[in-house]
Protein backbone atom coordinates (compact mmCIF):
# COMPACT_ATOMS: atom_id res chain seq x y z
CA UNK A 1 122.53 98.72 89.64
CA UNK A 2 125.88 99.86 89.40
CA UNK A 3 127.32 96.67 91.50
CA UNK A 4 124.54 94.39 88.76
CA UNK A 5 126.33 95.81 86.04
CA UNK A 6 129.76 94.88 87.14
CA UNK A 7 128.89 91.54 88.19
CA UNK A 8 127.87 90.95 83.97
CA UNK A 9 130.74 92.35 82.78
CA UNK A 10 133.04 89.41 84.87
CA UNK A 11 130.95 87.59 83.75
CA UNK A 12 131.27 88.54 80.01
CA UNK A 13 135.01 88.85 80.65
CA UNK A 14 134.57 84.58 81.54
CA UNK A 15 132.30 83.77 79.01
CA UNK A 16 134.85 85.12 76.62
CA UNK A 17 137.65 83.38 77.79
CA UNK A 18 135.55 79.96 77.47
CA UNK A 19 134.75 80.90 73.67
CA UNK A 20 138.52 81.43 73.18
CA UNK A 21 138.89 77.97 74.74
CA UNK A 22 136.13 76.49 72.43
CA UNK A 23 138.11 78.31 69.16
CA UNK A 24 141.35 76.36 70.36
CA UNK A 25 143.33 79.47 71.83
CA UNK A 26 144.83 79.30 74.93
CA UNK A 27 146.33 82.42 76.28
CA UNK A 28 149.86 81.92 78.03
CA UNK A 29 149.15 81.26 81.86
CA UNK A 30 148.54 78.43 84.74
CA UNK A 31 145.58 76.52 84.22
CA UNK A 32 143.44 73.70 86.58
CA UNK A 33 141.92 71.05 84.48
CA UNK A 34 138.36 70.40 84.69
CA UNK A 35 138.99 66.30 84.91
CA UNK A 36 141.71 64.24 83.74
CA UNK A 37 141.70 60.02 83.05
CA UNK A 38 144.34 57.48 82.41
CA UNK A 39 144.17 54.18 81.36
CA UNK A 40 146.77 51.43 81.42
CA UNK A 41 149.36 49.76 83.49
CA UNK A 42 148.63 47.39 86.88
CA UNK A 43 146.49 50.01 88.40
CA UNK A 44 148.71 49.59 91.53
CA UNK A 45 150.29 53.27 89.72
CA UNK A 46 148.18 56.29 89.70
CA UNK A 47 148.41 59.56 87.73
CA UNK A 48 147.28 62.72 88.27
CA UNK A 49 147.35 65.96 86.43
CA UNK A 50 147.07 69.19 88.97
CA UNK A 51 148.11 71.98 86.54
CA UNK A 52 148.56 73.05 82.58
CA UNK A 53 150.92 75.77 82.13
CA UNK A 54 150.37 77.44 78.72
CA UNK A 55 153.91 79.36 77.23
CA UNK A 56 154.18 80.63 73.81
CA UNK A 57 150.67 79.26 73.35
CA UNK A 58 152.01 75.23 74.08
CA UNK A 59 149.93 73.80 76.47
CA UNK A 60 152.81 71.79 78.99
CA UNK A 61 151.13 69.97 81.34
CA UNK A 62 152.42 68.40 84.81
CA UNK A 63 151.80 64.73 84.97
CA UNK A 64 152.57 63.25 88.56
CA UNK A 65 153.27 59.02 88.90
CA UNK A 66 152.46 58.10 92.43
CA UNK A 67 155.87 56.22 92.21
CA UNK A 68 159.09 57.46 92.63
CA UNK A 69 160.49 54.40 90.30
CA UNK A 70 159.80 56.30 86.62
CA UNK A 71 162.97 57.43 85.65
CA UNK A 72 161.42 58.40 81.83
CA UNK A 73 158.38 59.13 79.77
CA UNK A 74 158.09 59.64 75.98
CA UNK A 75 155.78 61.40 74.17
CA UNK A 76 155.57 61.67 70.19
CA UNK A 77 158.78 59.98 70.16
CA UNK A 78 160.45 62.48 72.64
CA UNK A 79 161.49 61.78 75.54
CA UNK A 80 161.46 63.54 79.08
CA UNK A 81 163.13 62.86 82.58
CA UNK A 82 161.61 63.16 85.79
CA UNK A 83 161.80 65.93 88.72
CA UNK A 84 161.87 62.65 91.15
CA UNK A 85 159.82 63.49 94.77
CA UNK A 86 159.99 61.09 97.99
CA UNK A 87 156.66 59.32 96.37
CA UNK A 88 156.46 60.04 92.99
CA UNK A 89 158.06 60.77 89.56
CA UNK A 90 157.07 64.53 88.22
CA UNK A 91 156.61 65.11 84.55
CA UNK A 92 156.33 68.21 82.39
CA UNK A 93 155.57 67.30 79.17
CA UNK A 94 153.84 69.44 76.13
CA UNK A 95 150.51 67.74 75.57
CA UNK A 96 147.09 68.50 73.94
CA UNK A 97 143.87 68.83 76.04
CA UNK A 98 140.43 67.43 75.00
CA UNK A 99 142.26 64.80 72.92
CA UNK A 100 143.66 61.25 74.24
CA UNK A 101 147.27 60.31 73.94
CA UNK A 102 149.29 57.88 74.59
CA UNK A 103 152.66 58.07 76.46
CA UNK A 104 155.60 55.40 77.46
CA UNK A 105 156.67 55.33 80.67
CA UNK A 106 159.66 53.49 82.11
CA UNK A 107 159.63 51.52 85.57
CA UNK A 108 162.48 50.53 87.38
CA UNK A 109 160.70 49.00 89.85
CA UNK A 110 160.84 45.15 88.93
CA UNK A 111 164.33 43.65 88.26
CA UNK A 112 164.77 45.58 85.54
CA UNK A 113 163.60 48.50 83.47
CA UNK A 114 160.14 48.22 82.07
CA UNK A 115 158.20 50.41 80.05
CA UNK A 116 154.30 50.73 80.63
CA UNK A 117 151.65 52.39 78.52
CA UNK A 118 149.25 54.84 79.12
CA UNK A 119 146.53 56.66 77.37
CA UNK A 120 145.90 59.82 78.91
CA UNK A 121 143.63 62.34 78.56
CA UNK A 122 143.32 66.12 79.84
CA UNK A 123 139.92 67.96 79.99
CA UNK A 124 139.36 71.69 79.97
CA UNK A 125 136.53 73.92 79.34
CA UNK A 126 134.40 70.82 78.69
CA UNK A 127 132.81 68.29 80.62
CA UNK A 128 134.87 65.24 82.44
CA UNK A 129 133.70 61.45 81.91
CA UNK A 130 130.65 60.67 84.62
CA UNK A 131 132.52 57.63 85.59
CA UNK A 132 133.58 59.12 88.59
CA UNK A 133 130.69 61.57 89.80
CA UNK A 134 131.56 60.13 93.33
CA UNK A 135 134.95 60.96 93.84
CA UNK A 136 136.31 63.85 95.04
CA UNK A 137 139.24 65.63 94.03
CA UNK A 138 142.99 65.56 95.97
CA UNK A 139 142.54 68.98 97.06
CA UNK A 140 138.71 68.78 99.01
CA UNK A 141 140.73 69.73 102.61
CA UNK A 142 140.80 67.67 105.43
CA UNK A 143 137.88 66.60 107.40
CA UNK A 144 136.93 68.53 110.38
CA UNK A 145 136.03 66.57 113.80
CA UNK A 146 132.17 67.40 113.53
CA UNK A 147 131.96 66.19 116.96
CA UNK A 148 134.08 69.71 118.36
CA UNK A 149 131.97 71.64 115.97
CA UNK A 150 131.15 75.36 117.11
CA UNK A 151 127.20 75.85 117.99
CA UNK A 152 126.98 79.22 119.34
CA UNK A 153 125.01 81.61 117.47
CA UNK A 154 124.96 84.95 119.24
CA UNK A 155 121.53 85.75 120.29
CA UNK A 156 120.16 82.16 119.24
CA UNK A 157 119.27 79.48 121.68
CA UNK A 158 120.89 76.04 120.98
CA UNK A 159 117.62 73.15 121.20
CA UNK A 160 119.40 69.98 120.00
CA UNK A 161 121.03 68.52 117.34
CA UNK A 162 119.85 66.19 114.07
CA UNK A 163 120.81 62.59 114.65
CA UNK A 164 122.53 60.52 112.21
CA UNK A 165 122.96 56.86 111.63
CA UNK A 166 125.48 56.63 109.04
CA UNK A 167 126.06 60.21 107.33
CA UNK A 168 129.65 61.60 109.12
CA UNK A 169 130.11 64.24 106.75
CA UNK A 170 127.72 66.72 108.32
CA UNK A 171 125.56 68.08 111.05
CA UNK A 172 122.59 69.82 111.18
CA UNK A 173 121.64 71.68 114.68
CA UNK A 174 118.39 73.45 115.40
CA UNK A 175 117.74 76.83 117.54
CA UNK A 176 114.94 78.29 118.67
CA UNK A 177 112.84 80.75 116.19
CA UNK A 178 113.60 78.02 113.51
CA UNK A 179 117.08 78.76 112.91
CA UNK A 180 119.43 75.94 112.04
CA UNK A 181 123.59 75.64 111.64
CA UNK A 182 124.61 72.97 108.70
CA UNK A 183 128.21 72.46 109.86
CA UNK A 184 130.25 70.22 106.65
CA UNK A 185 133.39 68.04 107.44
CA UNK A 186 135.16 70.47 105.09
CA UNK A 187 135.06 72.99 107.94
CA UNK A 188 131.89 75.21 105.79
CA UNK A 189 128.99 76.27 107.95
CA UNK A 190 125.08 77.28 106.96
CA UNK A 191 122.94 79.42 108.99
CA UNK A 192 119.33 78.38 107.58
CA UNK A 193 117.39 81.61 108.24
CA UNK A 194 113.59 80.85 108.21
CA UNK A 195 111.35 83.15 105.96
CA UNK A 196 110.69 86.37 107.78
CA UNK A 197 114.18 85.70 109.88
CA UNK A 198 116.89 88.34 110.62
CA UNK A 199 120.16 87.76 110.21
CA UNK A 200 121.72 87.41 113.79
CA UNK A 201 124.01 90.33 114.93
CA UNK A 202 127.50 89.49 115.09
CA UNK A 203 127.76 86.38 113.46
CA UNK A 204 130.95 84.67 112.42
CA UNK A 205 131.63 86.39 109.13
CA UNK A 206 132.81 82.18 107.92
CA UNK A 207 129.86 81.07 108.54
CA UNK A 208 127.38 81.24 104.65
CA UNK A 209 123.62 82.68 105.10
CA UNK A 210 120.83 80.64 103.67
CA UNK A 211 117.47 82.39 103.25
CA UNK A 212 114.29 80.24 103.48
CA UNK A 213 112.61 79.61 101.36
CA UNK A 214 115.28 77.99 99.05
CA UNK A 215 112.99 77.64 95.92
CA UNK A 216 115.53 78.78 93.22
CA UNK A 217 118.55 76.26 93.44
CA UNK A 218 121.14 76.05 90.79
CA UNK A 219 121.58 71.70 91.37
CA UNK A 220 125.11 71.34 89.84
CA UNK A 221 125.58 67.95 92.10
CA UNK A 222 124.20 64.81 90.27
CA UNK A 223 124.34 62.74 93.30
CA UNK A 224 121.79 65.11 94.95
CA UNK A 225 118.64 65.17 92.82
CA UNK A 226 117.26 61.72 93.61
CA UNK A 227 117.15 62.63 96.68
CA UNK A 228 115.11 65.83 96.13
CA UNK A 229 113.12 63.28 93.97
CA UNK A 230 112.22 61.37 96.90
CA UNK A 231 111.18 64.35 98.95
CA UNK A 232 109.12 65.40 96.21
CA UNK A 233 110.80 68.94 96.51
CA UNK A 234 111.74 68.82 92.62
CA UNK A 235 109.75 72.22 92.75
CA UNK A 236 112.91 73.68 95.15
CA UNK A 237 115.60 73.45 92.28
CA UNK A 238 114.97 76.08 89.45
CA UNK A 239 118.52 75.56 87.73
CA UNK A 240 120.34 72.56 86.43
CA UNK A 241 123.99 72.17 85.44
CA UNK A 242 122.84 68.65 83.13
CA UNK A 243 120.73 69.00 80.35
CA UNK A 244 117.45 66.92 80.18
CA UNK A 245 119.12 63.93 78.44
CA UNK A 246 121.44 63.59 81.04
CA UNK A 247 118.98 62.81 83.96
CA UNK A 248 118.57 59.35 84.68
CA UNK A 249 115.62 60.77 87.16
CA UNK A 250 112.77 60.95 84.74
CA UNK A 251 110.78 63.30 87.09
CA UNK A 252 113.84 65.68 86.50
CA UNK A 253 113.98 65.23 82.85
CA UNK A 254 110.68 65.30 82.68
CA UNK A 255 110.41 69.18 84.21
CA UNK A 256 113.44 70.50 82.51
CA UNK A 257 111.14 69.59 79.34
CA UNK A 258 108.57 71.17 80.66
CA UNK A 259 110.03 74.44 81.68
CA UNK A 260 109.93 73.56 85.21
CA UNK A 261 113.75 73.33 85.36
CA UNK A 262 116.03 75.39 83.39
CA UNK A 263 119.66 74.39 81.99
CA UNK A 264 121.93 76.93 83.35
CA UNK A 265 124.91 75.61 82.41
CA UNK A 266 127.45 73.02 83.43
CA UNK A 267 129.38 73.56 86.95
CA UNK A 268 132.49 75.17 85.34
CA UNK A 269 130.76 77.16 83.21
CA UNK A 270 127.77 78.48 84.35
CA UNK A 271 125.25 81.11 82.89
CA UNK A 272 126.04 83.35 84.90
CA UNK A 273 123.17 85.95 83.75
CA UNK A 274 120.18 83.26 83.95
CA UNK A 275 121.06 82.55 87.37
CA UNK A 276 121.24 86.34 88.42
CA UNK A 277 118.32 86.95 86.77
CA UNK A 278 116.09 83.86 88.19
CA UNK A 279 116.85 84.78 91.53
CA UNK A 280 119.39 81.69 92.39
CA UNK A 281 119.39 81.30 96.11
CA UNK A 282 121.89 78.66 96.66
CA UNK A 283 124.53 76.63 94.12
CA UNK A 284 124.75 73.38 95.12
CA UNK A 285 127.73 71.89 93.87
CA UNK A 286 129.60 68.66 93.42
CA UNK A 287 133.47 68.11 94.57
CA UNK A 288 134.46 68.99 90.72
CA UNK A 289 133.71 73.19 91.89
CA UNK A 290 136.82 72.62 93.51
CA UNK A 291 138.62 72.37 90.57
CA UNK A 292 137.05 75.76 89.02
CA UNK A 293 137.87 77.81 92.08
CA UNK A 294 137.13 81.10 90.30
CA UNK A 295 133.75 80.02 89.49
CA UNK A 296 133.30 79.50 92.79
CA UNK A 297 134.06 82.82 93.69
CA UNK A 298 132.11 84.68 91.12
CA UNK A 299 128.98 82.71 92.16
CA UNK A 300 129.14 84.05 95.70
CA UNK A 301 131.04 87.50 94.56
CA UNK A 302 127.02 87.82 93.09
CA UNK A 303 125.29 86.77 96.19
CA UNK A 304 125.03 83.51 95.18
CA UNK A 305 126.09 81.18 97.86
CA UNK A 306 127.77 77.55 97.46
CA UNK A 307 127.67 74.51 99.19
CA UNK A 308 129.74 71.65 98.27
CA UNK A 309 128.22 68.31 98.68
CA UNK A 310 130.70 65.87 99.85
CA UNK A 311 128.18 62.67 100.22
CA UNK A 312 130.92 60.57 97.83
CA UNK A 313 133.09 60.88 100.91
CA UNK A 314 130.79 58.69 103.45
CA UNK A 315 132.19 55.55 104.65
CA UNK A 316 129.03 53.91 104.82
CA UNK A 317 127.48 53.31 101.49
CA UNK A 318 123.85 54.70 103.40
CA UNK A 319 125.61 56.98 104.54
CA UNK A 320 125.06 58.80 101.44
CA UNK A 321 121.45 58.11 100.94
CA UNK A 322 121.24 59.92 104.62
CA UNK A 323 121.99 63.26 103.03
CA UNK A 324 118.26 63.33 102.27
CA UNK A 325 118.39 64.03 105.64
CA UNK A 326 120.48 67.86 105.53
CA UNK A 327 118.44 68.63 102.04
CA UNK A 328 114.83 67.71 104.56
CA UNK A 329 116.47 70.61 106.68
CA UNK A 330 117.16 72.86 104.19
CA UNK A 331 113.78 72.64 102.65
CA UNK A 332 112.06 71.87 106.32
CA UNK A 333 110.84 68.43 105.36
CA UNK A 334 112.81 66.79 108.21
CA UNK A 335 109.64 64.53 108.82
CA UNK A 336 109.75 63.22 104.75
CA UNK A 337 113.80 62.88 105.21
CA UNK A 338 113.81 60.65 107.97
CA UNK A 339 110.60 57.90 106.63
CA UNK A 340 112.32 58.03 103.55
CA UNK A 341 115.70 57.57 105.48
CA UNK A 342 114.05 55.00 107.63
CA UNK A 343 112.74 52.65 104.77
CA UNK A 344 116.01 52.36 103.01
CA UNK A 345 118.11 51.35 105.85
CA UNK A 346 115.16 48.84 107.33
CA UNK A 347 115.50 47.31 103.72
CA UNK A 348 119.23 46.96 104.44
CA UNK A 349 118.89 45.88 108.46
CA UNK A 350 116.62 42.98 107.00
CA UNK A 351 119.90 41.02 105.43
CA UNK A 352 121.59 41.55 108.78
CA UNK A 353 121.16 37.75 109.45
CA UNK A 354 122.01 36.57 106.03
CA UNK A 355 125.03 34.55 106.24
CA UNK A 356 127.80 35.23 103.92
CA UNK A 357 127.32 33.76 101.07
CA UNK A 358 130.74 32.88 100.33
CA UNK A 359 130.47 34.30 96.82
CA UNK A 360 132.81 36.41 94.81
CA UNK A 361 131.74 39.69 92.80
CA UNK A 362 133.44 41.83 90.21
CA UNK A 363 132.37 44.68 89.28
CA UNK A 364 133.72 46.28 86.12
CA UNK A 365 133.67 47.67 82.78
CA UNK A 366 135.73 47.39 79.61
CA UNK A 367 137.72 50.41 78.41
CA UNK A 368 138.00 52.21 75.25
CA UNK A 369 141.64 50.75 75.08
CA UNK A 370 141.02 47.08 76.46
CA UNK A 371 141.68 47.49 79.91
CA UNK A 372 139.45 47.22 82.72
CA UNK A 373 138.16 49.63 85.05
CA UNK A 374 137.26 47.73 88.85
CA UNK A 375 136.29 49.36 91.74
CA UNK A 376 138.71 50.05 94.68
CA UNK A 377 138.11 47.88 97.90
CA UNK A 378 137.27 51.00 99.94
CA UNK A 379 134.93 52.07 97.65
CA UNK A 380 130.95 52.20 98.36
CA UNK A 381 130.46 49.79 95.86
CA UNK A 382 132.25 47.44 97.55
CA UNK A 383 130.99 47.98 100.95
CA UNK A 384 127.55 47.23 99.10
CA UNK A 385 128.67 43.65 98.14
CA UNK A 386 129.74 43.40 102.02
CA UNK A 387 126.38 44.42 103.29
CA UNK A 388 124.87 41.91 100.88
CA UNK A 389 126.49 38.83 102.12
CA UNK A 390 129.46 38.84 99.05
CA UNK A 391 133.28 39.16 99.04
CA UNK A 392 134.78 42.15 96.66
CA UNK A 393 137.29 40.47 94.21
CA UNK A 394 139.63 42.76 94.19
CA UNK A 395 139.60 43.18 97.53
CA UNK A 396 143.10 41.74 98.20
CA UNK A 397 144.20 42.35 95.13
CA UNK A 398 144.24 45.95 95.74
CA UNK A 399 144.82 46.25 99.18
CA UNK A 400 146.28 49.88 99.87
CA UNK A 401 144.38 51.54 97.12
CA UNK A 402 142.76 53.46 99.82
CA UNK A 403 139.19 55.39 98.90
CA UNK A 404 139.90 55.72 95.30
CA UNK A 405 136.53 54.89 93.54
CA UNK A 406 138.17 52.94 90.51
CA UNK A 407 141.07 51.44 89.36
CA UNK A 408 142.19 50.67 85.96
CA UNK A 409 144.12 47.68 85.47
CA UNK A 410 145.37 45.36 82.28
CA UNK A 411 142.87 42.63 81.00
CA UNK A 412 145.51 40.13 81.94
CA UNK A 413 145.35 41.06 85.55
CA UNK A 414 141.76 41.17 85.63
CA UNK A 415 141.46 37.78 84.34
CA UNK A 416 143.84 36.79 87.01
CA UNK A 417 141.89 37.76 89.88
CA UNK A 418 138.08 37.43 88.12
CA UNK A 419 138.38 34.27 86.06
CA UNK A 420 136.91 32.30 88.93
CA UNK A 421 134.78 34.65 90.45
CA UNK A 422 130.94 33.11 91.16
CA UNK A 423 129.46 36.49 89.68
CA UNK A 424 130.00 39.41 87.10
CA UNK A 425 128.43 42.84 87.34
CA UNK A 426 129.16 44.96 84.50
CA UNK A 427 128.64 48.49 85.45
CA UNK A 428 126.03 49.64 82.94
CA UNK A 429 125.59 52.88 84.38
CA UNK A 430 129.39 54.12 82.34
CA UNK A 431 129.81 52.09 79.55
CA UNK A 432 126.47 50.52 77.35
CA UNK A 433 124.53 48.19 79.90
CA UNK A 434 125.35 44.57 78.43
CA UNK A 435 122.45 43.41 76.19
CA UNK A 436 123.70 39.32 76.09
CA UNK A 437 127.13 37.62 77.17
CA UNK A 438 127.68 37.54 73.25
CA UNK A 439 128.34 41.62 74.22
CA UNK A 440 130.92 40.61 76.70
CA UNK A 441 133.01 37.83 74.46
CA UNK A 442 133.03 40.78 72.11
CA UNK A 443 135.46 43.07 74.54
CA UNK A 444 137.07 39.83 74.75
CA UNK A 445 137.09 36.19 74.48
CA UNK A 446 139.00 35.76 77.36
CA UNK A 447 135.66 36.12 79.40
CA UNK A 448 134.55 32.64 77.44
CA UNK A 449 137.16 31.11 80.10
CA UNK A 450 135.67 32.83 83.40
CA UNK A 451 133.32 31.14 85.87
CA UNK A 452 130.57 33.20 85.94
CA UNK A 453 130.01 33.11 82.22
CA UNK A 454 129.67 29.42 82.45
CA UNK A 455 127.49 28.93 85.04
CA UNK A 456 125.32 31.87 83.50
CA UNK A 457 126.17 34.19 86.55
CA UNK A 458 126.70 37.65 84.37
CA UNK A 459 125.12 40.35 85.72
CA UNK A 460 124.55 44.16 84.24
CA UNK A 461 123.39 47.28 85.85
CA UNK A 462 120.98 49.67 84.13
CA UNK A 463 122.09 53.35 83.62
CA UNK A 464 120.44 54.93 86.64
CA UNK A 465 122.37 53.47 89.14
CA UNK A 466 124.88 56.59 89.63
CA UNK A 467 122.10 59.14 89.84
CA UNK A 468 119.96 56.68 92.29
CA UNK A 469 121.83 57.76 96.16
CA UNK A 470 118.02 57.66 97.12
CA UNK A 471 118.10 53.22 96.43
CA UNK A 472 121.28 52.29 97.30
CA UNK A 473 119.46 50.01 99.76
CA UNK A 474 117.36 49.24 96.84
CA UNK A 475 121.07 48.13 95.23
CA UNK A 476 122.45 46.28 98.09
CA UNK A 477 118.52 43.96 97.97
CA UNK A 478 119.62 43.23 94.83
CA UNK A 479 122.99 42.43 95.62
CA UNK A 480 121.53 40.11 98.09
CA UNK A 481 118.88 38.53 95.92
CA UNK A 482 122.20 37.74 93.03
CA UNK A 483 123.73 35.96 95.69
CA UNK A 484 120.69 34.05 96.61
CA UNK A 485 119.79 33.03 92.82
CA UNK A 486 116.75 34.87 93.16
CA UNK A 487 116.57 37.20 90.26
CA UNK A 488 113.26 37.68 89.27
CA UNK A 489 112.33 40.79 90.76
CA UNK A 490 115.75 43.44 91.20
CA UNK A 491 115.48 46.52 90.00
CA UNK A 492 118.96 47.77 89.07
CA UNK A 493 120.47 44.76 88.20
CA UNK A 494 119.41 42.28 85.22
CA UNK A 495 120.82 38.79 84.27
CA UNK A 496 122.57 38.36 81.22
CA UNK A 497 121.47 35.42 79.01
């Protein structure tokens, strides 16, 4: 009881720091944003935020350019000079949170100085965009060689191991009695202790225990409740961290209305009390936990423990619909995982012969400030138009990007690489799905002068398309059948008029 009560008064002692938050007051200390976006510029120039240090109760925030080539950045008509590192230019600036603004930023990259704007913006305490609920923060850790993984489990006898296809960011092996090790690429490892099980003796104390069964999850991970969906195991997550409204899964809207599934807050700020009280056996959590490290540690400091998904970090766009396969282990529906598994990628294997089609895509939406946000050429979205028989515009264009999920770039650059591009997708699923191409000469009649809008090759995607990681091979069929002209019958895409 005694250990119960403590555990409510941390979290009391959090939940009152988050209504200080809420009222505007920031107490003087180092801070990690819960998400941070920028806008502007080339897009060949990132910027990242990795700390707010409050003093004298001025929020001053550390703004990093991945350039070295900044030499100065004004703010409300001030203007500051950079700590310069070997690859980048290092700002501390004072700066609001929860608010965008708008800094100048000088370049002497080009011939000579240039100054490039930016509209910023610095979350904390409330909820980051979903435009990018697939990428993972800076500071996820390196990946782990899964293939030199440890197996031994004193007193447990090693049978085999789960095999994957695509999915390189875990492993699942299975030991007599029912036991089974979930070993992560961040280096985490599961024991998945069947109902009735003991603990082993002497087991690694790194290594998480997972008590079958796991009825009561706390699903904090977007990306991972399709895939529940599709092994009808909706009945395994008790706790959400998006309200109803937020689901593009209707079967998971449709139980948090009825009861079934209860809001218990959003990742960084979780009810800590509903979850104690329910009986939470695991938090599954997206890449964003990472930046709310001591919510992390109060979940498991009450017996609560985590596990990170890290599906946005497969290579292999399938690769992340073939985490159904470590949730089948987790609830032991290994036998649902792998048909489901199975009739995805035989939807994909089909196109195998398709000859590329010797089409151009772009995929994109319009910003709040006029500039366009494309997807990198490493991302999954990309590899999707590859599998389909397309070519990625950008895929030159922003060669070196590396795995960055999108890019945000000037509508004068876009229109230099997309204005003869055979197709458009506008990505539906972040900004308002595009109802006729009337929609898109609104943003901006430069799009009257791009291929695809004459030939009538505009393209939008519906909402769902972020939460669906059970149909990406659903998504890549309809990548195909764009390509083809056959677009009667696609499901996540729709043709523009």
């Amino acid at each position: 009881m005694r250990g119960r009560i403590l555990a409510l008064l941390l979290a009391l002692a959090l939940a009152v720091g988050a209504a200080a938050l809420a009222e505007g007051g920031l107490p003087d200390g180092e801070y990690a944003p819960d998400g941070f976006a920028f806008s502007g510029g080339s897009g060949r120039v990132t910027i990242s935020c990795p700390k707010l240090v409050v003093r004298g109760g001025t929020a001053f925030a550390t703004l990093t350019f991945s350039s070295p080539n900044y030499s100065k950045l004004v703010l409300d008509g001030a203007a500051y000079a950079p700590a310069r590192e070997s690859d980048a230019s290092v700002f501390e600036v004072p700066a609001p949170v929860n608010a965008d603004f708008t800094v100048v930023a000088t370049t002497t990259a080009m011939s000579a100085p240039h100054d490039i704007e930016y509209t910023l913006h610095i979350y904390l305490g409330e909820d980051a965009p979903q435009a990018e609920p697939d990428v993972a923060p800076a500071d996820a850790g390196e990946a782990v060689d899964l293939g030199a993984r440890a197996r031994d489990i004193p007193g447990l006898a090693w049978r085999r191991e789960l095999p994957l296809r695509y999915a390189r960011q875990f492993a699942v092996d299975y030991y007599d009695g029912g036991y089974k090790l979930l070993t992560l690429a961040d280096g985490a490892r599961y024991l998945v202790v069947p109902e009735g099980g003991a603990v082993p003796d002497g087991l690694d104390g790194g290594v998480r225990v997972l008590r079958q069964p796991l009825d009561k999850v706390y699903l904090a991970a977007t990306a991972a409740m399709a895939l529940f969906d599709a092994l009808d195991a909706l009945d395994a997550v008790r706790f959400s961290g998006t309200r109803a409204d937020g689901w593009t899964v209707e079967s998971a809207a449709d139980a948090m209305r009825r009861g079934d599934i209860l809001y218990a807050g959003k990742y960084s700020e979780p009810d800590y009390e509903l979850l104690l009280d329910g009986g939470c056996d695991l938090a599954l959590e997206s890449t964003m936990i990472l930046h709310a490290p001591k919510v992390r540690e109060m979940l498991e400091a009450l017996g609560i423990p985590v596990l990170v998904e890290r599906s946005s970090y497969e290579a292999h766009p399938l690769g992340r619909t073939e985490w159904v396969k470590l949730y089948g282990a987790l609830l032991d529906r290994e036998a649902e995982a792998e048909a489901f598994f199975d009739a995805q990628a035989a939807a994909v294997d089909a196109l195998e012969d398709f000859p590329d089609a010797e089409k151009t895509v772009a995929f994109f939406y319009v910003a709040t400030d006029g500039g366009v946000v494309v997807r990198g050429p490493d991302d999954y979205v990309a590899g999707m138009i590859a599998l389909a028989g397309g070519r990625y515009a950008f895929d030159r264009a922003l060669a070196g990007q590396g795995a960055r999920a999108s890019v945000s770039v000037s509508m004068e650059d876009f229109y230099a690489v997309a204005v003869d591009a055979d197709c458009l997708i506008y990505n539906g699923a972040i900004d308002a799905p595009l109802e006729s191409v009337a929609d898109l000469l609104k943003k901006s009649p430069l799009f009257a002068d791009f291929r695809a809008v004459k030939t009538g090759d505009v393209f939008t995607t519906d909402r769902s398309l972020y939460q669906a990681t059970d149909a990406l091979g659903d998504f890549i069929v309809d990548l195909n059948r764009m390509l083809r002209g056959e677009t009667e019958a696609m499901r996540f895409l729709r043709k523009v008029e």
